[in-house]
N, C-alpha and C. Protein backbone atom coordinates (compact mmCIF):
# COMPACT_ATOMS: atom_id res chain seq x y z
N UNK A 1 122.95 126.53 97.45
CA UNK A 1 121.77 127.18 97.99
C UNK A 1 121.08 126.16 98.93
N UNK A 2 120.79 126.68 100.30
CA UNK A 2 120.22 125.50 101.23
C UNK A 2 118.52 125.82 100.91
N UNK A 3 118.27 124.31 100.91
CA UNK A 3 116.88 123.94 100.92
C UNK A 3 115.69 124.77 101.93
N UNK A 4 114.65 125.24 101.37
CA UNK A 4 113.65 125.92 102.47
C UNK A 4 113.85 124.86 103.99
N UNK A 5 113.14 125.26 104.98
CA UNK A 5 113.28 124.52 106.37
C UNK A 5 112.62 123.58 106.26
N UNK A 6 111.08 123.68 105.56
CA UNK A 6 110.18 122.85 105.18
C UNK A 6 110.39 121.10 104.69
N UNK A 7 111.37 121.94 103.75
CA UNK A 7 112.53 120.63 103.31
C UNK A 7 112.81 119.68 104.26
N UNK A 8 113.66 120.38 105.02
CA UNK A 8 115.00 119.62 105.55
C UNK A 8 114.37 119.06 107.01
N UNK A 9 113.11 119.85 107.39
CA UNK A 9 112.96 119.45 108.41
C UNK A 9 111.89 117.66 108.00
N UNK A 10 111.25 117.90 106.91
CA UNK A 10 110.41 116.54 106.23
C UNK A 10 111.90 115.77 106.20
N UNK A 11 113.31 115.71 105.63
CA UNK A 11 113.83 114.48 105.50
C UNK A 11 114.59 114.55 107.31
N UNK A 12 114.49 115.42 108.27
CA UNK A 12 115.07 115.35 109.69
C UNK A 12 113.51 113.86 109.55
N UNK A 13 112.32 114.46 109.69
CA UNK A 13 111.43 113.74 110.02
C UNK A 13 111.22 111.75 109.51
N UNK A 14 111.89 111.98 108.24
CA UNK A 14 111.80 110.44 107.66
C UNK A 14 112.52 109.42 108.72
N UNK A 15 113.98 110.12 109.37
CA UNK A 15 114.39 109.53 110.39
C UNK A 15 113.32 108.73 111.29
N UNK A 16 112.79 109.36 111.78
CA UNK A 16 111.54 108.80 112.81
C UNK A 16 110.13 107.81 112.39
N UNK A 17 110.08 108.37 111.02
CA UNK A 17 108.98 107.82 110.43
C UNK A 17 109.21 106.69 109.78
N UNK A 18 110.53 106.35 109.80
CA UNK A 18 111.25 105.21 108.69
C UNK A 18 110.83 104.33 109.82
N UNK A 19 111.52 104.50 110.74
CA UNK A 19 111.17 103.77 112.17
C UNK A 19 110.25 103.12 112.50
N UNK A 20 109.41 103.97 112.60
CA UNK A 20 107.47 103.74 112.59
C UNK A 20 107.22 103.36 111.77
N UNK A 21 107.48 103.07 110.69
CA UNK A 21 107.20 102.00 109.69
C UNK A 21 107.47 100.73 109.38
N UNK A 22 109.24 100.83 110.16
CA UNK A 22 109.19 98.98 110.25
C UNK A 22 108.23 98.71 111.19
N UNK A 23 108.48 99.41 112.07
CA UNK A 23 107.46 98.73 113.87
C UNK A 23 106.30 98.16 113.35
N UNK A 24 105.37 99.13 112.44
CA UNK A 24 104.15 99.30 112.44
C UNK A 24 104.14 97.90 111.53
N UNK A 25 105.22 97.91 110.78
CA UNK A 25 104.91 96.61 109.15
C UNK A 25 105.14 95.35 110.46
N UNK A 26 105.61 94.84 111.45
CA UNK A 26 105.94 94.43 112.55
C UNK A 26 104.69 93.75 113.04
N UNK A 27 104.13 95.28 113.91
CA UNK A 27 103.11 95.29 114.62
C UNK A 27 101.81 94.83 113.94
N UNK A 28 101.54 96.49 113.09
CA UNK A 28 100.34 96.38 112.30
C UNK A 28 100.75 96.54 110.99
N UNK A 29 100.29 95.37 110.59
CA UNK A 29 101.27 95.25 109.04
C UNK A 29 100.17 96.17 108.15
N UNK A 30 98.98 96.24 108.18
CA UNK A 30 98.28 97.03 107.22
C UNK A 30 98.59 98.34 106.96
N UNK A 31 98.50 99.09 108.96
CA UNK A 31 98.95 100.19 109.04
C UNK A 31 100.43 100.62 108.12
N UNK A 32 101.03 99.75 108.61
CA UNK A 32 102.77 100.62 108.26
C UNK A 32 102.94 100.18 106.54
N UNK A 33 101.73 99.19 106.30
CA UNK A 33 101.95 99.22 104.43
C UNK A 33 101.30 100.40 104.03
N UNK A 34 100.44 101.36 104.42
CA UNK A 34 99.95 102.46 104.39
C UNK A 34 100.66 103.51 104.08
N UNK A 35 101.83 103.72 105.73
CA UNK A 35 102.30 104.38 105.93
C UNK A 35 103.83 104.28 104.67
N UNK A 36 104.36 103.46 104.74
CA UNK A 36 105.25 102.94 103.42
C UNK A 36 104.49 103.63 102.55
N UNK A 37 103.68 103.55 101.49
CA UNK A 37 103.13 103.83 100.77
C UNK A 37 103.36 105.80 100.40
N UNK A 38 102.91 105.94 101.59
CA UNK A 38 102.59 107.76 101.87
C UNK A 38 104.12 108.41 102.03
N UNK A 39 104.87 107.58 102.77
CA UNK A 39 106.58 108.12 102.85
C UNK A 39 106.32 107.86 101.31
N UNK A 40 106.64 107.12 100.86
CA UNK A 40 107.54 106.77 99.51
C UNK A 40 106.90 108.23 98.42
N UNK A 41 105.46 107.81 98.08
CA UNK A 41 104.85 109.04 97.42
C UNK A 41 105.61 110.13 98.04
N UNK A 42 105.89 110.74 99.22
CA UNK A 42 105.96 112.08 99.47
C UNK A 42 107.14 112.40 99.44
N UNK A 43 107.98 111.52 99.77
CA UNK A 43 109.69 111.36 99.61
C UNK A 43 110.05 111.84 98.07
N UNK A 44 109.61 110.99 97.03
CA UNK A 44 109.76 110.96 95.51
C UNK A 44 109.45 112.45 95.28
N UNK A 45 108.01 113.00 95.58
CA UNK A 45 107.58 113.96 95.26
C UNK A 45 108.85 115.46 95.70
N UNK A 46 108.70 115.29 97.20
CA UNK A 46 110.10 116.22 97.72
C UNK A 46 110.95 116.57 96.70
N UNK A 47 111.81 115.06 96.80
CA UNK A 47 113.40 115.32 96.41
C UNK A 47 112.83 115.38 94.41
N UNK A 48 111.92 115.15 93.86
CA UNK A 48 111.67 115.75 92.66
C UNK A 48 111.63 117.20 92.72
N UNK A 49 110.99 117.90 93.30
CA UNK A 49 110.81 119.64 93.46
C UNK A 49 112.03 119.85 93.80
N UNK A 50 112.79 118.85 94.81
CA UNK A 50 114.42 119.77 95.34
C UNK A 50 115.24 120.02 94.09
N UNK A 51 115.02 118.60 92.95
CA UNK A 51 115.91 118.68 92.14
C UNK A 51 115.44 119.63 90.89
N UNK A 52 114.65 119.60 90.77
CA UNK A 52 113.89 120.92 89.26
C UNK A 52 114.03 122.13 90.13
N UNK A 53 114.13 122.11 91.28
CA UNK A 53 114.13 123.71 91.62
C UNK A 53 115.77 124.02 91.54
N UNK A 54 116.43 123.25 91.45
CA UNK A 54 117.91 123.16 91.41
C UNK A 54 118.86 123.71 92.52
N UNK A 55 118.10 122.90 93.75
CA UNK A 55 118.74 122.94 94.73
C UNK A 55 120.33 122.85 95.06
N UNK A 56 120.29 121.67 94.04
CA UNK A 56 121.69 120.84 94.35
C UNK A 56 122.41 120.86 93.12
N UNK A 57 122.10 121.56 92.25
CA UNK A 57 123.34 122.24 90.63
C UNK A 57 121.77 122.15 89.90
N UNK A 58 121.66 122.87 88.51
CA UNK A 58 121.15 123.24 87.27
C UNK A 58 120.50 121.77 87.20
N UNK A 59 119.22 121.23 87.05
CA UNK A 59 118.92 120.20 86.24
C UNK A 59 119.18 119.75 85.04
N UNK A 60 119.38 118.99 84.65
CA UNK A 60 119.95 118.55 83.09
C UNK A 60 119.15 118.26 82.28
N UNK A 61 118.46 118.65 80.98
CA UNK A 61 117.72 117.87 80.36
C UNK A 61 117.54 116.26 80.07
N UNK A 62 116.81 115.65 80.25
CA UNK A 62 117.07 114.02 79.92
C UNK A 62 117.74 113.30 80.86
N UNK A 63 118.15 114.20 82.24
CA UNK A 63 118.96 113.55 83.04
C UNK A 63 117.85 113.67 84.51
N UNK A 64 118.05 112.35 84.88
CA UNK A 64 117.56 112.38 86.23
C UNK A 64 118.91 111.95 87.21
N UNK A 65 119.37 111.97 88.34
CA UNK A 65 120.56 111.90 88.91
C UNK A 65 119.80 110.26 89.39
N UNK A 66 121.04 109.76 89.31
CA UNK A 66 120.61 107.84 89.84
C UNK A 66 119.92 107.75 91.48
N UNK A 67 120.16 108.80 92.15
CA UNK A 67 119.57 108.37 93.61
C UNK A 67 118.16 108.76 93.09
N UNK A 68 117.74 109.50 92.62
CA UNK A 68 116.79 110.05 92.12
C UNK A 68 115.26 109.06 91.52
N UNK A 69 116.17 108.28 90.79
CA UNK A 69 115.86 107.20 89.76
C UNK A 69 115.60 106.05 90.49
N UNK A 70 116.39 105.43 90.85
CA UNK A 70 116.53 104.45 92.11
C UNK A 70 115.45 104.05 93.26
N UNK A 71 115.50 105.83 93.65
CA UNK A 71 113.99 106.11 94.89
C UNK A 71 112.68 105.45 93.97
N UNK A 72 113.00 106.38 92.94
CA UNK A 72 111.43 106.05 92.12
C UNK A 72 111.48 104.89 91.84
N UNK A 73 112.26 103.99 91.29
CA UNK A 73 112.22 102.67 90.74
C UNK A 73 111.61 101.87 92.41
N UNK A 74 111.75 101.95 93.45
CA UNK A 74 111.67 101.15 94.91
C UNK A 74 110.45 101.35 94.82
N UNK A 75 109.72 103.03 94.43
CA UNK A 75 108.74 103.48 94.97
C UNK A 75 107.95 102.72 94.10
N UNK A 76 108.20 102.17 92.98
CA UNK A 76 107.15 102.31 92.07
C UNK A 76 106.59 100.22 92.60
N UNK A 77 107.57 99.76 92.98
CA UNK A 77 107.49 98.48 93.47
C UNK A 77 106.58 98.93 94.99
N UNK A 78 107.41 99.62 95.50
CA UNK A 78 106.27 99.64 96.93
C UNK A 78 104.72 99.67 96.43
N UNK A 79 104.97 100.70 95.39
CA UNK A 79 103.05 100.90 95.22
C UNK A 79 102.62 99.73 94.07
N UNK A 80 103.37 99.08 93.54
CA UNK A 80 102.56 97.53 93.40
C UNK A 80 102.49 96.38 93.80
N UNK A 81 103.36 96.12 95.11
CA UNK A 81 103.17 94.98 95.55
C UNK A 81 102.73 95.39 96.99
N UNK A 82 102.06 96.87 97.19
CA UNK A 82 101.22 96.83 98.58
C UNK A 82 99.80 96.54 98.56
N UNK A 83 99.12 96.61 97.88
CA UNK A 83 97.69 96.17 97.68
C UNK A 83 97.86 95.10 97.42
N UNK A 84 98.72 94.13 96.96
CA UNK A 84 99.17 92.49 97.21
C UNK A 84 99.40 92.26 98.01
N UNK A 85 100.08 93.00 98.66
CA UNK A 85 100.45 92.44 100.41
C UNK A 85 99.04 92.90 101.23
N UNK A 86 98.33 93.62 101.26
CA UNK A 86 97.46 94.19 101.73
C UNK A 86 96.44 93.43 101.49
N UNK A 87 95.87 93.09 100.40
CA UNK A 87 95.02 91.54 100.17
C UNK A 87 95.34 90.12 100.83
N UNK A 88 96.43 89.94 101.33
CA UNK A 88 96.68 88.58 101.29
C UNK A 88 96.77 88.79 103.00
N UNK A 89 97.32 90.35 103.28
CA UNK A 89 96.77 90.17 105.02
C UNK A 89 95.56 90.33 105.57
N UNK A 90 94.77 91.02 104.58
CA UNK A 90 93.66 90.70 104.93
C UNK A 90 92.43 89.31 104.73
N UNK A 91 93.07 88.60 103.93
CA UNK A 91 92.54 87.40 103.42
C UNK A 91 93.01 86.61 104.92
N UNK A 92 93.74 86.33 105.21
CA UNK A 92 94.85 85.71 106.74
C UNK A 92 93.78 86.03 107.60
N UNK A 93 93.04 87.00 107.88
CA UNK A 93 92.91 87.76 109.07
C UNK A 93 91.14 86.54 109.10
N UNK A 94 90.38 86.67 107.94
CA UNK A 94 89.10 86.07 108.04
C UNK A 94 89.02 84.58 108.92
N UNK A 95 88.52 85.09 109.76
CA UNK A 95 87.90 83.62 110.70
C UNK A 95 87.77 82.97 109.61
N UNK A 96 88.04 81.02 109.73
CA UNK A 96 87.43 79.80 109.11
C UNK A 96 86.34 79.37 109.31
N UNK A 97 85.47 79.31 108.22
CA UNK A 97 84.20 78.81 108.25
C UNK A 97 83.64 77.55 109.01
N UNK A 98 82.75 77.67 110.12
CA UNK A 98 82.40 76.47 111.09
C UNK A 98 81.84 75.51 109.87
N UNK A 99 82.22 74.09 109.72
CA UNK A 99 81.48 73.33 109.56
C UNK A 99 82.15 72.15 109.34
């Protein structure tokens, strides 16, 4: 059974946005730790609904499929070591005190 358009067109879109996220971690590192942040949440969230709606075979009780698992395990590191990274670039950024 193929995925609504809604779907497929959000992971066509990660293509581009994956992109814009190194640049931005690059460019503007706050921005694209943001943006990291919001892919990862919305990515996890997706391909969770793709898989309970049983897009891709019957869900299994007690079973999560390893890509599945994997995403979440990255995601769950993205969302604790970005407000660490996010503190420490903003700590960098403060002018030194004249004296």
């Amino acid at each position: 059974m193929p995925v609504p358009f809604a779907i497929g067109l959000y992971w066509d879109a990660l293509t581009v946005l994956d992109l814009l996220t190194v640049l931005l971690l690059w460019w503007r590192p706050k921005l694209g730790l943001w943006l990291a942040v919001a892919i990862m949440v919305s990515d996890i969230s997706v391909n969770t609904r793709v898989y309970l709606a049983g897009y891709f075979g019957a869900p299994r009780a007690h079973m999560v499929p390893l890509s599945l698992f994997e995403q979440s395990l990255f995601g769950l590191f993205v969302l604790l070591t970005a407000p660490l990274a996010y503190t420490q670039l903003t700590s960098q950024k403060q002018p030194a005190a004249a004296g």
